[in-house]
Protein backbone atom coordinates (compact mmCIF):
# COMPACT_ATOMS: atom_id res chain seq x y z
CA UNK A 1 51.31 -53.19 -75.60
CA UNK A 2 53.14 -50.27 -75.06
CA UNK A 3 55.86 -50.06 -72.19
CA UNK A 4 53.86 -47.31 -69.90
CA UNK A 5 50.62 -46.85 -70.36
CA UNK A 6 49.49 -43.92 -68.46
CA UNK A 7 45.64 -42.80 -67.86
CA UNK A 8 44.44 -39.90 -65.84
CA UNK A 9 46.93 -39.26 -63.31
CA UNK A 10 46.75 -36.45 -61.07
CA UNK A 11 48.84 -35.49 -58.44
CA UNK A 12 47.84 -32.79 -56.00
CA UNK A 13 49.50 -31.00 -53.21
CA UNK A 14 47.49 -29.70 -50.20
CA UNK A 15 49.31 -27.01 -48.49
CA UNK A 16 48.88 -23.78 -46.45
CA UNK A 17 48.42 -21.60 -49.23
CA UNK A 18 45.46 -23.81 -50.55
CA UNK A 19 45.33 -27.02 -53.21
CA UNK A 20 47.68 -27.36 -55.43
CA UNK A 21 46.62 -28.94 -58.72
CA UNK A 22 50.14 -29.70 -59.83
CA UNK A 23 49.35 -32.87 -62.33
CA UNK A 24 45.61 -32.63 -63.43
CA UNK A 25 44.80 -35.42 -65.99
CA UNK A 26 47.52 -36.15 -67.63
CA UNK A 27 47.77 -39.38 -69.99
CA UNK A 28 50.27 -40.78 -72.26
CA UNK A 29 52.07 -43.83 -73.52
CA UNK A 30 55.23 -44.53 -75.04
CA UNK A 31 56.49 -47.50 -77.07
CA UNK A 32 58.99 -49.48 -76.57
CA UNK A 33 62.65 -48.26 -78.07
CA UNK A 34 61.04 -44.66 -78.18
CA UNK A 35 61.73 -41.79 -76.74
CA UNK A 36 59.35 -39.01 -75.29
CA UNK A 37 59.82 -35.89 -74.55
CA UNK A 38 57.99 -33.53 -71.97
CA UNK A 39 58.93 -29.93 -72.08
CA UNK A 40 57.10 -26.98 -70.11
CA UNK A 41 58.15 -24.27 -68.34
CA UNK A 42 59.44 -24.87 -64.52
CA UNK A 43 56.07 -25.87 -62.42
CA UNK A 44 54.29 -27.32 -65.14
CA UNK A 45 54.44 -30.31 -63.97
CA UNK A 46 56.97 -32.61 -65.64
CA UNK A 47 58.48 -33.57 -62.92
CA UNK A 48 56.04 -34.33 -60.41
CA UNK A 49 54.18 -36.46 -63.18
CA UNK A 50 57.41 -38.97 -63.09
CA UNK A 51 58.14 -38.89 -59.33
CA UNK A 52 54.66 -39.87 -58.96
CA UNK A 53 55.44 -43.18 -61.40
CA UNK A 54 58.58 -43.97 -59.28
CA UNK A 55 56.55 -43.66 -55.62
CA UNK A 56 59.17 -40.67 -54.62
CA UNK A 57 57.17 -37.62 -54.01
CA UNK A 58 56.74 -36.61 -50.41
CA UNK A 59 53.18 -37.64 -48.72
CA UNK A 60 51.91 -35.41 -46.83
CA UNK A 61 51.88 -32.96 -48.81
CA UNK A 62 51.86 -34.66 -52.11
CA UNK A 63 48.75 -37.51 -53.32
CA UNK A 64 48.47 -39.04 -56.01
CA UNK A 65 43.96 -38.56 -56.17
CA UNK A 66 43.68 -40.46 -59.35
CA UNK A 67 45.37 -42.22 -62.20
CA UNK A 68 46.57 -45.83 -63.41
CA UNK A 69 50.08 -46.54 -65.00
CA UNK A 70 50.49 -49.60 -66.47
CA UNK A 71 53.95 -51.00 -67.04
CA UNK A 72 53.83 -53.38 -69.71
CA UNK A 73 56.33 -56.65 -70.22
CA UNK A 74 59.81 -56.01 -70.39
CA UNK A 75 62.97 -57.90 -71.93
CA UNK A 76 64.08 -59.63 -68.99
CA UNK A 77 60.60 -59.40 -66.73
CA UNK A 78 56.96 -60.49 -68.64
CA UNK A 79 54.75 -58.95 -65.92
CA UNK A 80 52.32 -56.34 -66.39
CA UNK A 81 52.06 -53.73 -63.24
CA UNK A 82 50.17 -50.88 -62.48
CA UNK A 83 52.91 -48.85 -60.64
CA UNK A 84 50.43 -46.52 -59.18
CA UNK A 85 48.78 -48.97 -57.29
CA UNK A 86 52.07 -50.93 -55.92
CA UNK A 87 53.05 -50.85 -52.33
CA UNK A 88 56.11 -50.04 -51.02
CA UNK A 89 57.97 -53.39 -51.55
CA UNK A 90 57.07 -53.18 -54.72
CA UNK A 91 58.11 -50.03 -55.81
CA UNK A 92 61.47 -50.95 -54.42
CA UNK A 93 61.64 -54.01 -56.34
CA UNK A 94 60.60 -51.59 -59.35
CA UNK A 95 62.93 -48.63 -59.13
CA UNK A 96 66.56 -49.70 -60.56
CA UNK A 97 65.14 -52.94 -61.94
CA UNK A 98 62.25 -51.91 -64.74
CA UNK A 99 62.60 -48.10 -64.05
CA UNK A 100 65.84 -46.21 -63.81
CA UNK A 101 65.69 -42.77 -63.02
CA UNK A 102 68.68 -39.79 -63.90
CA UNK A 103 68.08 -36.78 -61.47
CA UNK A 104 68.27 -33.23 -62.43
CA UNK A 105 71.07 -32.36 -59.64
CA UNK A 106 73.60 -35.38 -59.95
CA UNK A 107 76.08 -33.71 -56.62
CA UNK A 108 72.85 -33.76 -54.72
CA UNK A 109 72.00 -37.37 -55.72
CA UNK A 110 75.38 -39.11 -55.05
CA UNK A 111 75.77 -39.61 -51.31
CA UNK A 112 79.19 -37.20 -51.03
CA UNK A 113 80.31 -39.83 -47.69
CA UNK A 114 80.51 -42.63 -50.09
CA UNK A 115 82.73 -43.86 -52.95
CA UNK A 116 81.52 -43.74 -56.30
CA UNK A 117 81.50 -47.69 -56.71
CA UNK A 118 79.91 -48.74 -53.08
CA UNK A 119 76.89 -46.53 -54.90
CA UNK A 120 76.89 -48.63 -57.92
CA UNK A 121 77.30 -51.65 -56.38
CA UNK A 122 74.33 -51.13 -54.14
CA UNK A 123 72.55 -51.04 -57.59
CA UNK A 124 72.94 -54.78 -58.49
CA UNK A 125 73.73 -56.43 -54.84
CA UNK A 126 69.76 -55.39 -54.73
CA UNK A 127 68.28 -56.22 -57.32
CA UNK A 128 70.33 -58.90 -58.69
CA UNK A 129 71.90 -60.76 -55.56
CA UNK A 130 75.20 -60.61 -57.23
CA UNK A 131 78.88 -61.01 -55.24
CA UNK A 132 80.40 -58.11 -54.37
CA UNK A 133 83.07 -58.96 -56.83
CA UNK A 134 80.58 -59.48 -59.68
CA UNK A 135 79.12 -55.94 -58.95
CA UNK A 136 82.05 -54.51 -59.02
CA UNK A 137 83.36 -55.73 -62.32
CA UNK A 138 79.87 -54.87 -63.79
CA UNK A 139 79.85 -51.36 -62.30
CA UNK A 140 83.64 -50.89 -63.77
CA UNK A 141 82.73 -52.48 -66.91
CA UNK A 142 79.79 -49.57 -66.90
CA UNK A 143 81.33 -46.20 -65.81
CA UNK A 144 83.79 -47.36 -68.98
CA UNK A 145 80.74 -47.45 -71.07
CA UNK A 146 79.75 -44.34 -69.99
CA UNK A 147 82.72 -42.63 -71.33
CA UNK A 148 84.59 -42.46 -67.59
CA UNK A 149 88.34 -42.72 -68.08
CA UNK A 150 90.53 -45.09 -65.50
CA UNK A 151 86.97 -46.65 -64.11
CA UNK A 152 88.87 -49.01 -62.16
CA UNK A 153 90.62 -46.03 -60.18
CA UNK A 154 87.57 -43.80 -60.28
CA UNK A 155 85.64 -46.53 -58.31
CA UNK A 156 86.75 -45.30 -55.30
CA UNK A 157 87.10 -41.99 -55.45
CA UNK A 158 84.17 -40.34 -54.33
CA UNK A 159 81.39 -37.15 -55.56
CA UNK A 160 83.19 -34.51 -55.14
CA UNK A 161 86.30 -35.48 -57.19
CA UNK A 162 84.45 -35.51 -60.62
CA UNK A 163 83.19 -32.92 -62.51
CA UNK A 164 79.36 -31.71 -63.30
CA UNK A 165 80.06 -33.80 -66.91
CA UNK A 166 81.51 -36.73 -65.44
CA UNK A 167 78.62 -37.08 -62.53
CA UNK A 168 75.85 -36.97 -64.46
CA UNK A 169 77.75 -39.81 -66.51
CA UNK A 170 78.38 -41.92 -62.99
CA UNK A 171 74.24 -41.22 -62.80
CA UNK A 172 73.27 -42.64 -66.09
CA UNK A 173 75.72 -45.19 -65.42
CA UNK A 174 73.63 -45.90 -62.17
CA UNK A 175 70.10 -45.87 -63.70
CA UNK A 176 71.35 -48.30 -66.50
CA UNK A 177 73.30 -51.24 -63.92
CA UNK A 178 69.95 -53.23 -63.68
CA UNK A 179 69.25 -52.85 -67.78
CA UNK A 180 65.56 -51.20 -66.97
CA UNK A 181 63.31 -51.29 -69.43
CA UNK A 182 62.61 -47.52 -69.14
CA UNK A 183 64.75 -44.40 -68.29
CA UNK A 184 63.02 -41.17 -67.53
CA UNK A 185 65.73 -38.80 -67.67
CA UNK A 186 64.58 -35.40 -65.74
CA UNK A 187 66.81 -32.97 -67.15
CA UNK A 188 69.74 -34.45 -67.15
CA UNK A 189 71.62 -31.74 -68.85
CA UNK A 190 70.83 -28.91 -66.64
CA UNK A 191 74.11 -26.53 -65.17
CA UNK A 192 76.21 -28.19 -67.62
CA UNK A 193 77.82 -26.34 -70.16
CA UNK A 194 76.90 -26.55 -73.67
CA UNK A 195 79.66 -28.37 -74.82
CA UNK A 196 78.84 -31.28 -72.50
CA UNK A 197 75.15 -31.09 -72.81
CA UNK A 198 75.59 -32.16 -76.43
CA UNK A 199 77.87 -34.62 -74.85
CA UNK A 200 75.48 -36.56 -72.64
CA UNK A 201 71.97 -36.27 -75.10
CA UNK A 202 74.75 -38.00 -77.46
CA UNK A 203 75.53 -40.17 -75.35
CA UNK A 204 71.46 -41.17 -74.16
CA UNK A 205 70.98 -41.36 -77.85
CA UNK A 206 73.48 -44.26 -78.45
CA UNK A 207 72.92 -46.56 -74.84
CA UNK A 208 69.22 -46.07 -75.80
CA UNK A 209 69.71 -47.78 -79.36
CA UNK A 210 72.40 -50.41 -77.45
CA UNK A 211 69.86 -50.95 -74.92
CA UNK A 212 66.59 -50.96 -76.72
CA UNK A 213 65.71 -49.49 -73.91
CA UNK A 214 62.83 -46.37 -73.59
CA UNK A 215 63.25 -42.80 -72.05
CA UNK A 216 61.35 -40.21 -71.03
CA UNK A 217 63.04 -37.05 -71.69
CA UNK A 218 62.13 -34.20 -69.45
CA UNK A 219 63.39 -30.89 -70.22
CA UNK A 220 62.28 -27.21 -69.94
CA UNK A 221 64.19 -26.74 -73.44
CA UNK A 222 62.36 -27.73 -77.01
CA UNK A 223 65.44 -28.53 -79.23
CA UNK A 224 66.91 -30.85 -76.43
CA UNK A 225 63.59 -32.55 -76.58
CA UNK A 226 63.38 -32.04 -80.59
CA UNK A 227 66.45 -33.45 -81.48
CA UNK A 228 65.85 -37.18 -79.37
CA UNK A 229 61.91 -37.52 -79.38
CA UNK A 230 59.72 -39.51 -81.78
CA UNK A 231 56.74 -37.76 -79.58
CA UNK A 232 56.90 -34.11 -77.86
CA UNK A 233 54.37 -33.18 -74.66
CA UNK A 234 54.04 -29.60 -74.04
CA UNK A 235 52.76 -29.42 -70.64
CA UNK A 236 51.58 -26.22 -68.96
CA UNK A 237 49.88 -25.34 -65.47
CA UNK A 238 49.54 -29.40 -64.46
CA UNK A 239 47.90 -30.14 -67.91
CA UNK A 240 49.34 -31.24 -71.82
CA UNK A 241 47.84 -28.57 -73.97
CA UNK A 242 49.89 -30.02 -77.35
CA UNK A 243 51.14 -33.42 -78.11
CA UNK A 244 52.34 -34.47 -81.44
CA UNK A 245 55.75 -35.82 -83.28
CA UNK A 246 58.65 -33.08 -83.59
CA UNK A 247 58.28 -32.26 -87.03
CA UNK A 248 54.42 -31.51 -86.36
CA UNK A 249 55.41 -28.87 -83.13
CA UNK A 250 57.99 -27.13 -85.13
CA UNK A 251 55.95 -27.12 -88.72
CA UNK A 252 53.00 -26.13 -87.34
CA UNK A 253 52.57 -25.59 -83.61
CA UNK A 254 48.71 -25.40 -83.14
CA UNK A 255 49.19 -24.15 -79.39
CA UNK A 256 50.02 -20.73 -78.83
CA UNK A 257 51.70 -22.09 -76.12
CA UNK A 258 54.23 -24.53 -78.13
CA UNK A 259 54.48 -21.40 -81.16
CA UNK A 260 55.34 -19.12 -77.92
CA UNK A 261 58.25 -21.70 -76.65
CA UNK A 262 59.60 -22.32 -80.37
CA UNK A 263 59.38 -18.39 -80.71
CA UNK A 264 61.18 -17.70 -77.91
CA UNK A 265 64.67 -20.22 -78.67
CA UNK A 266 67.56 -18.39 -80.15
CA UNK A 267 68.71 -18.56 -83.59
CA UNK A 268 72.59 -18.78 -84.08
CA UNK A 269 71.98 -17.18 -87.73
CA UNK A 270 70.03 -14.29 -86.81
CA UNK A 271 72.78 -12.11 -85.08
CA UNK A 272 70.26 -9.13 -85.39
CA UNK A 273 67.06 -10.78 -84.06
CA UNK A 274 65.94 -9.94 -80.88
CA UNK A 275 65.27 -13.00 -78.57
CA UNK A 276 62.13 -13.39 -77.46
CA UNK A 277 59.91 -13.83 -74.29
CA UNK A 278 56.68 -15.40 -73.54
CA UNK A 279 54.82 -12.43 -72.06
CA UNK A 280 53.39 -12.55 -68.15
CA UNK A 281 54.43 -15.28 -65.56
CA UNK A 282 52.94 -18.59 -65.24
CA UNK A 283 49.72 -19.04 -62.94
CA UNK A 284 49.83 -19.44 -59.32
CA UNK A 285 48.89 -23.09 -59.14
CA UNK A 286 46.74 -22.55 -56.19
CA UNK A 287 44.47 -20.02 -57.80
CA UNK A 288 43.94 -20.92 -60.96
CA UNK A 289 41.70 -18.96 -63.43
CA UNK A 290 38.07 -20.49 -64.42
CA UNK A 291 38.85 -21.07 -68.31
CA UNK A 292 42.18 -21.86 -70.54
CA UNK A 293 44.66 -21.18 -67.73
CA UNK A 294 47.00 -19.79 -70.49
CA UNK A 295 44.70 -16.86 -71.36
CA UNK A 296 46.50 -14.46 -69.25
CA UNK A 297 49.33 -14.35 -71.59
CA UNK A 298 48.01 -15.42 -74.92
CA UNK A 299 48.06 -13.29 -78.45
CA UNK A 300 45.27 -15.22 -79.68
CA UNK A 301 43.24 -14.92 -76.32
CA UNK A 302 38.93 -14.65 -76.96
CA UNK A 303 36.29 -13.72 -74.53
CA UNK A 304 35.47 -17.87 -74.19
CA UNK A 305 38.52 -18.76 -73.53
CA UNK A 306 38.42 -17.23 -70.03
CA UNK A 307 35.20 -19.23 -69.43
CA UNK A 308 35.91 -22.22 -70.74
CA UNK A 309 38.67 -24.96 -70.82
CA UNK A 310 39.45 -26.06 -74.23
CA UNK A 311 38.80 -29.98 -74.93
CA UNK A 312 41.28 -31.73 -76.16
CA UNK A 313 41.11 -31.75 -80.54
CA UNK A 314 43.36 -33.21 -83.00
CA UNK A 315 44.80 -30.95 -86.24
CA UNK A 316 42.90 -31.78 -89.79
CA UNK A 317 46.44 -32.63 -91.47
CA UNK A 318 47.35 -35.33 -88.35
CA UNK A 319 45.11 -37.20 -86.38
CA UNK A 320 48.12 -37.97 -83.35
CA UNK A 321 48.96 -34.29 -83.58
CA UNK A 322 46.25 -32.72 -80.53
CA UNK A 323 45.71 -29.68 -78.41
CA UNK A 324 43.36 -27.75 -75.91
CA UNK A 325 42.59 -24.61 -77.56
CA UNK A 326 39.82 -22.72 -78.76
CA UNK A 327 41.11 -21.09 -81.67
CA UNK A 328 42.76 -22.04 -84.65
CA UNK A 329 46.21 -20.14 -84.85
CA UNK A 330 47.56 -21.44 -88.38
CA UNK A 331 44.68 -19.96 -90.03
């Protein structure tokens, strides 16, 4: 049984300017010990698809109109739960415990009025019941896993005396206190510099393999995602138009949406090539067109493809590789 199992969910926002559509049938799973990434353009909808799983988007506006995700048994808890249909208790009891979540802005996650360790504590004095001296040998004993020099001293110091590096390690050193049985990680490498980014995906990579643990990866970039997933979704306008392993995206993207992302990273070799762009801006989400919402901007756009949405197909060479278009682009 895989650890999520997720069918159908759609999340949609009802504001001023009309409905917004922002997660429209989305399914997935992922295994356990695996990592999957989601990738997409900012509004695509990665992020709303995993705030919805941990019960922390904002109603009104946000609601979640249909969708089941089922969390399957863990290492230290054997129940089965659809997290969609949990109350409020239970999400609590969720979030921390089975589910750990990194943030994209870790200075706007940390509570700036309070130390460093009171946060961490919190983590296991409620989930766990532990002492207060217990929590704060296992938070210590964490932040030093995390790479965090002196984490006895750095305990009490608070937010705004680390850096952008060193926060987003005090986050992942939050989200991993309880030992969850999944981390979805929404980009947690964004505003740092490169040097660090490599940092931190290095250091998901090797507390994911200590922990046996699974992540969702959710990033805007397609080597960040390439270079950690066994299983790539490329999201766009709410929806997953591609889904496949790494080696199937980059060898033979069958979305001109995915072949349009890959186009469009630079290449450290090619001093001379121009970098590219994906032509056009991404729909308004409240006024969607009729047919493949990606027409607009497509190379390989046909005169059906503004009428009609694609169904969802799998390649000839892989049967796990799928996408929603109408037209075959490798041929």
């Amino acid at each position: 049984m895989p650890i999520l199992d997720v069918t159908d969910l759609r999340v949609h926002f009802h504001t001023r300017h009309g409905l917004v559509k922002a997660v429209d049938g989305v399914s997935f799973q992922i295994e356990r010990g695996d990592v999957l990434g989601i990738v997409g353009e900012s509004g695509s909808g990665k992020s709303v698809s995993c705030l919805a799983l941990m019960g922390l988007l904002p109603s009104p506006p946000a609601r979640i109109e249909s969708g089941r995700a089922v969390l399957g048994p863990g290492a230290g808890d054997r129940s089965v739960a659809d997290v969609l249909a949990l109350d409020a208790e239970g999400l609590r009891r969720l979030r921390g415990r089975r589910i750990g979540m990194i943030f994209q802005e870790p200075m706007t996650s940390l509570n700036p009025y309070l130390r460093i360790g009171t946060q961490l504590m919190e983590v296991l004095t409620t989930h766990e019941a532990s002492s207060e001296s217990l929590a704060r040998k296992r938070a210590t004993e964490m932040l030093d896993l995390v790479g965090i020099p002196e984490p006895s001293i750095r305990m009490d110091q608070y937010p705004h005396e680390f850096s952008g590096g060193m926060r987003q390690r005090v986050m992942i050193a939050m989200a991993l206190l309880a030992r969850p049985d999944l981390l979805i990680a929404d980009e947690p490498t964004t505003a740092l510099d490169v040097t660090i980014q490599a940092q931190i995906l290095e250091l998901l990579k090797q507390l994911q393999k200590q922990f046996g643990m699974s992540i969702i990866l959710i990033s805007h970039a397609m080597g960040v995602v390439a270079e950690m997933s066994e299983q790539i979704l490329v999201m766009y306008a709410g929806r997953i138009v591609e889904r496949g392993r790494p080696a199937d995206l980059f060898g033979k993207a069958a979305h001109p949406y995915t072949r349009a992302l890959i186009e469009s990273m630079p290449v450290p070799s090619a001093t001379r090539r121009r970098l590219q762009s994906i032509p056009g801006a991404p729909p308004d989400m409240a006024d969607l067109p009729v047919g493949c919402v990606f027409a607009p901007r497509c190379s390989f756009v046909q005169p059906i493809c503004r009428d009609v949405y694609p169904d969802e197909r799998a390649t000839p060479e892989q049967p796990s590789h799928t996408f929603r278009c109408h037209v075959d682009i490798n041929k």
